[in-house]
N, C-alpha and C. Protein backbone atom coordinates (compact mmCIF):
# COMPACT_ATOMS: atom_id res chain seq x y z
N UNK A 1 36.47 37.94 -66.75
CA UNK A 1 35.66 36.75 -66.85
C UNK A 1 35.64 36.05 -65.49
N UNK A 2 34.85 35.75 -65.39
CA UNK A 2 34.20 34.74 -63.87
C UNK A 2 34.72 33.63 -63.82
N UNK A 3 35.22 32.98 -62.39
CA UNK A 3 35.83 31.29 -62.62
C UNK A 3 34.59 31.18 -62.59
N UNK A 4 34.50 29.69 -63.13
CA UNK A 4 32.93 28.78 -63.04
C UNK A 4 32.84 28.23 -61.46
N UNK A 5 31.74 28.49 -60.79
CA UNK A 5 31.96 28.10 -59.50
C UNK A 5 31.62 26.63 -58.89
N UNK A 6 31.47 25.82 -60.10
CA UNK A 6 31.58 24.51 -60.18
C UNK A 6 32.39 24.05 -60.64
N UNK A 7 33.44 24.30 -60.59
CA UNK A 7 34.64 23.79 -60.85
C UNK A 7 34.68 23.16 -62.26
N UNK A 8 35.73 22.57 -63.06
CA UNK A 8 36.10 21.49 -64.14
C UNK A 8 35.60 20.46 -63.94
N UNK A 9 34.45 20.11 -65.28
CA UNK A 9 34.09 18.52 -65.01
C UNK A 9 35.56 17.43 -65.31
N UNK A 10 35.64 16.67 -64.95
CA UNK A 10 36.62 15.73 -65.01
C UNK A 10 36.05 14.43 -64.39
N UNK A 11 35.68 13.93 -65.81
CA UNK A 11 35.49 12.69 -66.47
C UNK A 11 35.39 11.66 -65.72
N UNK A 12 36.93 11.47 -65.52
CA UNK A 12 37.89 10.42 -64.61
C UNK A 12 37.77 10.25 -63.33
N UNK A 13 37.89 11.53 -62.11
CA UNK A 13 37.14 11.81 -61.09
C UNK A 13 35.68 11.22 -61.29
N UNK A 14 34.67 12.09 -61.58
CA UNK A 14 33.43 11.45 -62.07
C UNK A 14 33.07 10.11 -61.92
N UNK A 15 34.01 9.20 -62.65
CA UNK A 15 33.87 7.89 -62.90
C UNK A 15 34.13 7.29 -61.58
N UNK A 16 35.82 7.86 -60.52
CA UNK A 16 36.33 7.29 -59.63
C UNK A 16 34.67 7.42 -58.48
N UNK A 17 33.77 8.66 -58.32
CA UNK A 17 33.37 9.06 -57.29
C UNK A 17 32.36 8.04 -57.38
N UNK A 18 31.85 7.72 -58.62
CA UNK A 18 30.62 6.95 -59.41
C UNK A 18 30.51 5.27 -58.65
N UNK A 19 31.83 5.11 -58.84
CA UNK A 19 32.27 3.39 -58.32
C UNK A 19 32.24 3.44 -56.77
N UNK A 20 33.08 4.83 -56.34
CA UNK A 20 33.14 4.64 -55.12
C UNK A 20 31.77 4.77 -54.43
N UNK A 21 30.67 5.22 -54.99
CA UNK A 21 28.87 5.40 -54.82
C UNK A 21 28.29 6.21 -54.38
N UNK A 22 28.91 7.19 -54.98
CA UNK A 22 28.26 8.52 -54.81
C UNK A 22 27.36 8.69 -56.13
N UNK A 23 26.37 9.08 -55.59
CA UNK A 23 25.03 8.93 -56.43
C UNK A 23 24.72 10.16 -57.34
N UNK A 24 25.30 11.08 -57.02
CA UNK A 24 25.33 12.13 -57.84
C UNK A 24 26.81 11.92 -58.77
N UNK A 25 27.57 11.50 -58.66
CA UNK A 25 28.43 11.36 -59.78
C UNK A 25 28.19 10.40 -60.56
N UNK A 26 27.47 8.93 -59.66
CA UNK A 26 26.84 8.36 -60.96
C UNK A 26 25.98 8.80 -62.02
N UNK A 27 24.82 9.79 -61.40
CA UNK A 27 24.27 10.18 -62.38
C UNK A 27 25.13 10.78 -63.40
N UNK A 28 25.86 12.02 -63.07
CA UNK A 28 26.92 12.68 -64.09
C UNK A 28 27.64 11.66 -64.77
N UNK A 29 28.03 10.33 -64.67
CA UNK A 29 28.48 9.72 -65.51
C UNK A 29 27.03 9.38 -66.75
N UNK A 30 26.12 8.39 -65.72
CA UNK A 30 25.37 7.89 -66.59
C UNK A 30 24.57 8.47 -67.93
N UNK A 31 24.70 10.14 -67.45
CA UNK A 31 23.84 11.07 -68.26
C UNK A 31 24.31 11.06 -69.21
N UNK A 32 25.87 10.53 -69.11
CA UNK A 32 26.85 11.18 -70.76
C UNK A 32 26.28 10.48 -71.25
N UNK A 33 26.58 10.64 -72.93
CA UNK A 33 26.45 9.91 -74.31
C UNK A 33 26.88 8.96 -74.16
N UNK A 34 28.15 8.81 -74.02
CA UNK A 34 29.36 7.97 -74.19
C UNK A 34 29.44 7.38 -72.79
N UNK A 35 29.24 5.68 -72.21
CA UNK A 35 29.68 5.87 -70.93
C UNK A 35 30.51 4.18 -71.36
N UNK A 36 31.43 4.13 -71.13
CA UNK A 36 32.06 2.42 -71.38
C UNK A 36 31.04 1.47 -70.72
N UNK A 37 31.06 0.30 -71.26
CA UNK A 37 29.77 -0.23 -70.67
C UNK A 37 30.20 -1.14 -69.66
N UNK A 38 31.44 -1.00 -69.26
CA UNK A 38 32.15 -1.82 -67.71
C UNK A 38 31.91 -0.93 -66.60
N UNK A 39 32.12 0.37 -67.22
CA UNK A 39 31.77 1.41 -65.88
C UNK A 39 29.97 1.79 -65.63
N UNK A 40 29.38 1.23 -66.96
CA UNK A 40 27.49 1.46 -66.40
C UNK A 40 27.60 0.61 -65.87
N UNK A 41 28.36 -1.08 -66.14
CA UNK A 41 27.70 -2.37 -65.50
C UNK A 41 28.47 -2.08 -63.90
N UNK A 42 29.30 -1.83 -63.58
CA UNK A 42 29.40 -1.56 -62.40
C UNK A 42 28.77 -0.95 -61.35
N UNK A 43 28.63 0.27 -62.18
CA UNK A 43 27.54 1.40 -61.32
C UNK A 43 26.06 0.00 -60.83
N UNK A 44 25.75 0.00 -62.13
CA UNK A 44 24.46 -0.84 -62.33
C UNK A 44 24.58 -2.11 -60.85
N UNK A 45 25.63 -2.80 -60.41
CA UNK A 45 25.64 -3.93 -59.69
C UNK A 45 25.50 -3.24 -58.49
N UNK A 46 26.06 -1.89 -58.04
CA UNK A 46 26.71 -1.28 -57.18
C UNK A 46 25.02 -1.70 -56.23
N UNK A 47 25.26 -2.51 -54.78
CA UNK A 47 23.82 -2.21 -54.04
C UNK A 47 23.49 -0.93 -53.59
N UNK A 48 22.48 -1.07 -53.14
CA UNK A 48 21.06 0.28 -52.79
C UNK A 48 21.67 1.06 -53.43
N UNK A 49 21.69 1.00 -54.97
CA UNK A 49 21.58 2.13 -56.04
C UNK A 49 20.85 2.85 -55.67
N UNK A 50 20.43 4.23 -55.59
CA UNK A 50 19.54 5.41 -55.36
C UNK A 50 18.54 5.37 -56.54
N UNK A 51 17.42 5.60 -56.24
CA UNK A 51 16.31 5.54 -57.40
C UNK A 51 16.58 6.39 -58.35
N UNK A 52 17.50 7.92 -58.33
CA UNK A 52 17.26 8.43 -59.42
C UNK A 52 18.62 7.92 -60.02
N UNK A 53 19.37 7.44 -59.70
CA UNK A 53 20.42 6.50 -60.43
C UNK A 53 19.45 5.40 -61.11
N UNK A 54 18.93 4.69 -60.49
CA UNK A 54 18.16 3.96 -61.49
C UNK A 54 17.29 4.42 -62.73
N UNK A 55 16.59 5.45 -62.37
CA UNK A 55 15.91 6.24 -63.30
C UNK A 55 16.44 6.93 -64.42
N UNK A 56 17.57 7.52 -64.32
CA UNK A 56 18.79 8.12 -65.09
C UNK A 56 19.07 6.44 -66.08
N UNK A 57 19.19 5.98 -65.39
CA UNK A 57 19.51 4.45 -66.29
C UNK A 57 18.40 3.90 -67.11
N UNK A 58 17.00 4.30 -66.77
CA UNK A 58 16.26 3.80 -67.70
C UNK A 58 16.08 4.45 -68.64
N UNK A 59 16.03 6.00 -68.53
CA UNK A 59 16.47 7.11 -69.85
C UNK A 59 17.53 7.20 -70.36
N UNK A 60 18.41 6.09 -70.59
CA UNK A 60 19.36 6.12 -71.34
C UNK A 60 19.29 5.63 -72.71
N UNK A 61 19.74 6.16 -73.88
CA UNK A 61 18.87 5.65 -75.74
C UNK A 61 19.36 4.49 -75.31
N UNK A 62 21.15 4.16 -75.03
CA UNK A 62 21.20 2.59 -75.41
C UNK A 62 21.38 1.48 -74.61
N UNK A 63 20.02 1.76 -73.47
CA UNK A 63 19.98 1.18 -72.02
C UNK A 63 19.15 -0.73 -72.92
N UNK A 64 19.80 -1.39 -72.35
CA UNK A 64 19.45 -2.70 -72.65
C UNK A 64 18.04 -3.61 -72.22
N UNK A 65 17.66 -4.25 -72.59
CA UNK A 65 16.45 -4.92 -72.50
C UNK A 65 16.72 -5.92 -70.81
N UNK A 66 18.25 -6.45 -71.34
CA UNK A 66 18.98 -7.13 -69.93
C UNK A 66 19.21 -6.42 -68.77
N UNK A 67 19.23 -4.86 -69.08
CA UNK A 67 19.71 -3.50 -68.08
C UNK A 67 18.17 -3.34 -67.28
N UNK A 68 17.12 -3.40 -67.94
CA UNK A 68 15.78 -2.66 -67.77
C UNK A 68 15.58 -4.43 -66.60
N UNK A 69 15.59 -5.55 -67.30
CA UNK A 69 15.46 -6.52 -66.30
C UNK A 69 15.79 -6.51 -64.85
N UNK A 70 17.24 -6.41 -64.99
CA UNK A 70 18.20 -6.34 -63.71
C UNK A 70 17.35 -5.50 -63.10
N UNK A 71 17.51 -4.14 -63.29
CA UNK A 71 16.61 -3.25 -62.47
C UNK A 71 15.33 -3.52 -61.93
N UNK A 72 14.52 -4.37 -62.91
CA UNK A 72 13.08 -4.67 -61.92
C UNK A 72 13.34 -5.54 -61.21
N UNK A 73 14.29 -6.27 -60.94
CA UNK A 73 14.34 -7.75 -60.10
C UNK A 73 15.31 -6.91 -59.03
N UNK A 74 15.84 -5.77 -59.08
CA UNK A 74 16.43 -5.64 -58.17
C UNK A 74 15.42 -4.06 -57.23
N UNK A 75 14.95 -3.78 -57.92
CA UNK A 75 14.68 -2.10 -57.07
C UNK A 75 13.82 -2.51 -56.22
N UNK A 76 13.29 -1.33 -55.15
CA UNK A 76 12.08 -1.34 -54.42
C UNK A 76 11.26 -0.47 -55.01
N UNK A 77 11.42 0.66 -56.26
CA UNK A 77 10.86 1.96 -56.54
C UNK A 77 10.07 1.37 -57.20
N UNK A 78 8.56 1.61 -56.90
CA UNK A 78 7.60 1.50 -57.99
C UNK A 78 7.47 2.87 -59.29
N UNK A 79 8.19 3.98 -58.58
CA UNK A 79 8.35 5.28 -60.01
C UNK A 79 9.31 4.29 -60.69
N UNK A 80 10.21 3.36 -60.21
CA UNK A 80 11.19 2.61 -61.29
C UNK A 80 10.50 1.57 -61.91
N UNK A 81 9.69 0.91 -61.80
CA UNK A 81 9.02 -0.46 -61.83
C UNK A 81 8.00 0.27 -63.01
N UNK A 82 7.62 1.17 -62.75
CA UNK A 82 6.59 1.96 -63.37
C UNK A 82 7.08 2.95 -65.22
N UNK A 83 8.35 2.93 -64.98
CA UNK A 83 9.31 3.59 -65.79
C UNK A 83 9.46 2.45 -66.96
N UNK A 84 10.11 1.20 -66.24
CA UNK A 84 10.77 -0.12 -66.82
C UNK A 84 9.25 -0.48 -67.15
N UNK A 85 8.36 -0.47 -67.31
CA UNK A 85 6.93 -0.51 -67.46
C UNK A 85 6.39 0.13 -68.85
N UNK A 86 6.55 1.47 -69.02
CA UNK A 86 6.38 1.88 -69.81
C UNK A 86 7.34 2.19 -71.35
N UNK A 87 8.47 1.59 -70.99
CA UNK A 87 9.38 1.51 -71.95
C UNK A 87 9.10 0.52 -72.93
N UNK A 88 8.29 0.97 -74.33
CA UNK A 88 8.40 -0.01 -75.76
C UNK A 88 9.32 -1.04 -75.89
N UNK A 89 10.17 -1.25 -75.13
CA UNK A 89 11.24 -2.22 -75.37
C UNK A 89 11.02 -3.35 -74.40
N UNK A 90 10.39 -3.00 -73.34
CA UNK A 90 10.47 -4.17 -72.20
C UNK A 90 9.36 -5.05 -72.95
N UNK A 91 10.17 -6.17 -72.85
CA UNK A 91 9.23 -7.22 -72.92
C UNK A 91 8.45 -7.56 -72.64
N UNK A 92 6.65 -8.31 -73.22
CA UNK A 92 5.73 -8.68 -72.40
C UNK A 92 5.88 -9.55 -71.32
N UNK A 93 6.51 -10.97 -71.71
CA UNK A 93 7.19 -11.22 -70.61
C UNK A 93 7.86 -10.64 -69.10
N UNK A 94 8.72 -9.70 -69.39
CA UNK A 94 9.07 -9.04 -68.48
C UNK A 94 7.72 -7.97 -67.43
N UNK A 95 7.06 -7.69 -67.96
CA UNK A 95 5.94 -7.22 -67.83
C UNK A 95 4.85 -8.17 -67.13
N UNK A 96 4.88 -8.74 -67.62
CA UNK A 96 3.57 -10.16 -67.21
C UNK A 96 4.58 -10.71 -65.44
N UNK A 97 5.99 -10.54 -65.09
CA UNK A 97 6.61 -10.81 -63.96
C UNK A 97 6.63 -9.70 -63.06
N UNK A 98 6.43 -8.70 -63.44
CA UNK A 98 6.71 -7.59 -63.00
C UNK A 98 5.20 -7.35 -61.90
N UNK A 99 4.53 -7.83 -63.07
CA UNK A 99 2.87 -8.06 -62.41
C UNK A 99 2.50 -8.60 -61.08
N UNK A 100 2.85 -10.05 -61.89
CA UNK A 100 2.76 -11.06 -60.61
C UNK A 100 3.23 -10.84 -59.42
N UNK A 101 4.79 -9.97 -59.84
CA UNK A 101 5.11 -10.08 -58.15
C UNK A 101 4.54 -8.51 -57.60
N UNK A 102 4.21 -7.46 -58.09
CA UNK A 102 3.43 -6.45 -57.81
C UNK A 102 2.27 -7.36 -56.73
N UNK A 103 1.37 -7.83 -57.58
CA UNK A 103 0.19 -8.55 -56.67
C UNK A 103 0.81 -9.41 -55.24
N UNK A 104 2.23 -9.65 -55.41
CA UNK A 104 2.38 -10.28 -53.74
C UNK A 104 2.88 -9.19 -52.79
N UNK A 105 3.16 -8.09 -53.23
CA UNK A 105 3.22 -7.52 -52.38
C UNK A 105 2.29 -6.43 -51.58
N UNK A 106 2.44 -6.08 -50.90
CA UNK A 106 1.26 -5.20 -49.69
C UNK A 106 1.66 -3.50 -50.44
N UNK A 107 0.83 -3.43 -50.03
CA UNK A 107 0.34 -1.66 -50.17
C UNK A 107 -0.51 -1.30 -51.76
N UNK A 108 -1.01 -0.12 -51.17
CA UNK A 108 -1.77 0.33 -52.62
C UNK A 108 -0.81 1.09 -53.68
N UNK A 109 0.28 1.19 -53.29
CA UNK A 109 0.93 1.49 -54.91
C UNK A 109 1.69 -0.01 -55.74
N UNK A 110 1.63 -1.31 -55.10
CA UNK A 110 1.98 -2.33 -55.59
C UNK A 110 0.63 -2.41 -56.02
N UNK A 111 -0.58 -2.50 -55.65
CA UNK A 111 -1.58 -2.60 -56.94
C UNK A 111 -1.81 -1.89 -57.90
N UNK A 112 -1.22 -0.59 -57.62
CA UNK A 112 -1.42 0.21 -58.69
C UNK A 112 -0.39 0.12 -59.88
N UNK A 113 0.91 -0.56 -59.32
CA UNK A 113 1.69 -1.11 -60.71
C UNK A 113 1.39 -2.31 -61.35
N UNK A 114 0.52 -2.98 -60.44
CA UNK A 114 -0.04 -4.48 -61.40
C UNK A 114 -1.20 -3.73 -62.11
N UNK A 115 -1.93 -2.31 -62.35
CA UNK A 115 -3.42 -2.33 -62.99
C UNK A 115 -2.10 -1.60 -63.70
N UNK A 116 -1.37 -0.85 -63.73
CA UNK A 116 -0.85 -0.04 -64.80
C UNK A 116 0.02 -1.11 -65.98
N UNK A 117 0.65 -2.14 -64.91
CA UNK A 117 1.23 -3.46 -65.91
C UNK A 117 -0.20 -3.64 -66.84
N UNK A 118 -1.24 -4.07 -66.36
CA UNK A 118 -2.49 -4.56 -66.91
C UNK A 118 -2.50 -3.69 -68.38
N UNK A 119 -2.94 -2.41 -67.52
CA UNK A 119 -3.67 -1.49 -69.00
C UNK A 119 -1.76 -1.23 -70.52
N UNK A 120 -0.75 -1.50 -69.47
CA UNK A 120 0.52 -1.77 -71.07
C UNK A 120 -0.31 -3.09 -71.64
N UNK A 121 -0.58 -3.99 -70.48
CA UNK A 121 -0.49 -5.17 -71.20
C UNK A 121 -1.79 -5.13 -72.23
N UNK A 122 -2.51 -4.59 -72.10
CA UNK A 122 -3.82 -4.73 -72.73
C UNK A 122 -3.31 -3.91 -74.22
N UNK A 123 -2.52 -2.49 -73.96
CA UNK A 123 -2.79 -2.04 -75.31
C UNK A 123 -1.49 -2.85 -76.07
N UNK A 124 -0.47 -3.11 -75.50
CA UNK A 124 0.43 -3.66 -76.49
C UNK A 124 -0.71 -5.19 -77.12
N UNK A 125 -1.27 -5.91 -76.65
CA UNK A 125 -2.31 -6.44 -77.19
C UNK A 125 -2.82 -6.71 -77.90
N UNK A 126 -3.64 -5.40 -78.35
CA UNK A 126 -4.40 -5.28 -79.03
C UNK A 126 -3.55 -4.34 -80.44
N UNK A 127 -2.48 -4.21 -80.47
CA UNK A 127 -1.35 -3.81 -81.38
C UNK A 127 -0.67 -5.20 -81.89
N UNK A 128 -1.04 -5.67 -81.44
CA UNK A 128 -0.29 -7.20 -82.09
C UNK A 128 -1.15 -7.24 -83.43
């Protein structure tokens, strides 16, 4: 039989590499099922989180309405802005801010997350 040439996952490591901000062990934490929610909120505070750390966090089942916030007030990623966007759970509210400040900023993919805010905002809407 073959050693595995990725060595033993270990958890604990994982977690230590995660805090210390390595972005690939955060993900390997965040991906689990199970993650204590002192060690997501940490990761989560940790600055210039890496976008697919953020992204990994918005595909999580029991990622929070308060989790999906933090993240838009904090990222620069419009694939993140755009994610936290399309998630059934974010609030219109949250959505309707997300907008506004899309429109102050420069470039054509900040308008393109205020028309994509627009067309959520329109169909959640018309579902009321």
């Amino acid at each position: 039989m073959s050693e595995n040439p990725w060595g033993q996952y270990d958890a604990a490591r994982s977690e230590e590499r995660a805090l210390a901000g390595d972005w690939r062990a955060q993900i390997a934490v965040i991906t689990r099922p199970n993650v204590e929610p002192a060690i997501l909120t940490a990761i989560l505070n940790q600055p210039g989180l890496h976008e697919q750390v953020q992204l990994a966090i918005t595909e999580r089942r029991d990622v929070t309405v308060e989790q999906l916030e933090f993240l838009a007030q904090r990222t620069e990623s419009a694939v993140v802005i755009n994610r936290i966007i399309m998630k059934t759970m974010t609030p219109i509210e949250v959505i309707e801010a997300i907008r506004a400040n899309a429109l102050t900023l420069e470039g054509k993919v900040w308008f393109e997350v205020a028309e994509h805010a627009d067309r959520v905002l329109a169909g959640r809407r018309q579902t009321r």
